[in-house]
C-alpha atoms as a PDB file:
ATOM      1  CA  UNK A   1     -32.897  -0.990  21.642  1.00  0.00           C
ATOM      2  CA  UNK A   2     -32.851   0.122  18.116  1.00  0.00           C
ATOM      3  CA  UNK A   3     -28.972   0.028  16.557  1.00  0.00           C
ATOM      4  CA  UNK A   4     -27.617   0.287  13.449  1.00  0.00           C
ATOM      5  CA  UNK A   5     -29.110  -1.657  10.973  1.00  0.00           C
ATOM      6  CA  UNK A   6     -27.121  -4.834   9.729  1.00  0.00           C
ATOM      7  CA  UNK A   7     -25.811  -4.221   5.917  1.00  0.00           C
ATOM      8  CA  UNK A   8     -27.553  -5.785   2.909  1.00  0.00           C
ATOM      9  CA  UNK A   9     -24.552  -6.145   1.011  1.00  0.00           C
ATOM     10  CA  UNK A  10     -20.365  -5.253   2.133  1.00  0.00           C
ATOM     11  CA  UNK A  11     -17.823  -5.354  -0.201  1.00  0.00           C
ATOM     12  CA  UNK A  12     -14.282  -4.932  -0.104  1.00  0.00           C
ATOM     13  CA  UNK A  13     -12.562  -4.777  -3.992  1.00  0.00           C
ATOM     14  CA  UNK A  14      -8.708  -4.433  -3.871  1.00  0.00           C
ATOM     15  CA  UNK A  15      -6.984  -4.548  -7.110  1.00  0.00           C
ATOM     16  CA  UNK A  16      -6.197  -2.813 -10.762  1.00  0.00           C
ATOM     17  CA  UNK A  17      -7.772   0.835 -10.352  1.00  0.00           C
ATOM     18  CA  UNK A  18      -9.836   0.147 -13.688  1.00  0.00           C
ATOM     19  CA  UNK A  19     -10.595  -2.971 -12.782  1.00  0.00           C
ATOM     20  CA  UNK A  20     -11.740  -2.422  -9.296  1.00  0.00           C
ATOM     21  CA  UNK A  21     -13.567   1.139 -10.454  1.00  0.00           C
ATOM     22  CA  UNK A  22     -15.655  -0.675 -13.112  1.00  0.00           C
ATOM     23  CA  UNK A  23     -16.849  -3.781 -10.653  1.00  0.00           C
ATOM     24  CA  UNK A  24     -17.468  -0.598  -8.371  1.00  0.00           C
ATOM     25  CA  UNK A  25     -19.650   0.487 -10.898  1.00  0.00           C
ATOM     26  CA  UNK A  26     -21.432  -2.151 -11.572  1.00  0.00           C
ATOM     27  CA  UNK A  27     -22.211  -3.117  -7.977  1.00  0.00           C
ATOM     28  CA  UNK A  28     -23.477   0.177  -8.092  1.00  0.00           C
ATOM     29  CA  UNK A  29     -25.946  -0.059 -11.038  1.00  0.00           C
ATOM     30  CA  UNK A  30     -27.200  -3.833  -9.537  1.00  0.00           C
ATOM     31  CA  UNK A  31     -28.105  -2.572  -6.382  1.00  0.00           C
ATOM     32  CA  UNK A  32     -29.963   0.496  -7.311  1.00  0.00           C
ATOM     33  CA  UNK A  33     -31.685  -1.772 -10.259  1.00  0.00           C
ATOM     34  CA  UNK A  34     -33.098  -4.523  -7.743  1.00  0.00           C
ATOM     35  CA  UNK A  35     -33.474  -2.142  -4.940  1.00  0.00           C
ATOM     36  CA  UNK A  36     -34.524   1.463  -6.022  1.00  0.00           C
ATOM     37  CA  UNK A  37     -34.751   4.207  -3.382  1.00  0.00           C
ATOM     38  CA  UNK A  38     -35.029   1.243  -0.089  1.00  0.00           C
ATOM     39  CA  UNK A  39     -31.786   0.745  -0.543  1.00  0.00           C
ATOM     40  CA  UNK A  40     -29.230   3.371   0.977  1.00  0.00           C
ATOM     41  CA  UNK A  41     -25.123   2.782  -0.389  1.00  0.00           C
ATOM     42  CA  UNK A  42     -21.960   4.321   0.685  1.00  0.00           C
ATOM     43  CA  UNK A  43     -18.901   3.905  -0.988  1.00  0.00           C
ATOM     44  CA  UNK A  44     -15.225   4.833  -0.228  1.00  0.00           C
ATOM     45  CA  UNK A  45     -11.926   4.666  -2.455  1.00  0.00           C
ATOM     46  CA  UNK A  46      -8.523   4.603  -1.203  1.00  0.00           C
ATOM     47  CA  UNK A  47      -4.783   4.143  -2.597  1.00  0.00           C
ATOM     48  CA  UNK A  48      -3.834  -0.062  -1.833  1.00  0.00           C
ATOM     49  CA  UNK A  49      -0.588  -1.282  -1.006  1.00  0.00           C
ATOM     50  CA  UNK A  50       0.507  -1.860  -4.870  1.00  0.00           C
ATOM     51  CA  UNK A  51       1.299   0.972  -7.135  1.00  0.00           C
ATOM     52  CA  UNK A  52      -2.007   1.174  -9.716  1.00  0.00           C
ATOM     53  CA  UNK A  53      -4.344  -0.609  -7.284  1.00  0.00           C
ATOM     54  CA  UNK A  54      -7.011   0.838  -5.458  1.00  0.00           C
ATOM     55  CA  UNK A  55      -9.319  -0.458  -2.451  1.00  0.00           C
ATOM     56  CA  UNK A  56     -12.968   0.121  -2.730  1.00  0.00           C
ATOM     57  CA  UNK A  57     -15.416  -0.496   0.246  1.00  0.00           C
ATOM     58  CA  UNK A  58     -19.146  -0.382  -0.830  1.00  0.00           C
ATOM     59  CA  UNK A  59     -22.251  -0.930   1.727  1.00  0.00           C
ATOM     60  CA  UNK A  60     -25.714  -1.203   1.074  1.00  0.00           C
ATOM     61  CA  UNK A  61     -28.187  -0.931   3.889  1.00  0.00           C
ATOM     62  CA  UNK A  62     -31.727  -1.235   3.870  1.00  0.00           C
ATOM     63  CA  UNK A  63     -33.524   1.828   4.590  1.00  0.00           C
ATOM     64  CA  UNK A  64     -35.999   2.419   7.568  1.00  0.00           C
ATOM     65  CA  UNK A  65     -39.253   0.835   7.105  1.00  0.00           C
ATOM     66  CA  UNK A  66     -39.088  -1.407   4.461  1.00  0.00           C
ATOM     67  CA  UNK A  67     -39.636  -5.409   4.886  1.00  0.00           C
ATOM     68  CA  UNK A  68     -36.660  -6.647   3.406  1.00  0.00           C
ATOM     69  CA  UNK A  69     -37.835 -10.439   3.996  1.00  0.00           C
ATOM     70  CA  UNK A  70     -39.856 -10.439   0.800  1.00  0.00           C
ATOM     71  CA  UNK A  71     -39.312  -8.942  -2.970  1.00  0.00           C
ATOM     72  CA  UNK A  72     -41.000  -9.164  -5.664  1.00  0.00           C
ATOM     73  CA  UNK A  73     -40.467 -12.572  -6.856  1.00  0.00           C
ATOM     74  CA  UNK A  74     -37.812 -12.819  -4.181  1.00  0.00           C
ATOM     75  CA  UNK A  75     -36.323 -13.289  -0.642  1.00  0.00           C
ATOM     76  CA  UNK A  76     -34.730 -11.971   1.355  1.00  0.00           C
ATOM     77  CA  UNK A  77     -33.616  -9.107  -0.349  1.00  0.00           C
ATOM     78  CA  UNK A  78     -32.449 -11.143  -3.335  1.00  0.00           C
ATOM     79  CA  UNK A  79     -34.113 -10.942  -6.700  1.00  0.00           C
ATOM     80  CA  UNK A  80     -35.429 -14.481  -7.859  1.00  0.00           C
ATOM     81  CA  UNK A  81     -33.194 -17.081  -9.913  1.00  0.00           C
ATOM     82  CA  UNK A  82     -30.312 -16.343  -7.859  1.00  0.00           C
END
């Protein structure tokens, strides 16, 4: 029975807002670089507990049909030399 598919990546940042909002960003411009349109991310931002902190969730899923156990050069969804 197909379900939901299991995430590539999901991260939970909590911390500085600029801080947090640039690692956000960056996580952002990795994925799409190594994974292009078979990749599919969400991302949320919320107020944290602190005053001047933010939480950030971001997922990345593989899309439908696409064999995510090889890359080009790599495995399992990871780009080689890591």
């Amino acid at each position: 029975m197909p379900g939901t598919p299991r995430p590539l990546l999901a991260v939970r940042l909590i911390g500085p807002a600029a801080t947090v909002a640039q690692q956000k960003q960056h996580l952002l411009t990795l994925l799409t670089e190594q994974h292009g349109d078979r990749v599919s991310i969400r991302s949320s931002t919320h107020s944290a507990r602190h005053a001047g902190e933010i939480r950030v969730y971001v997922t990345a899923t593989l899309k439908e049909h696409y064999d995510h156990t090889t890359t080009e050069g790599g495995t399992l969804g990871h780009p080689p030399d890591c």
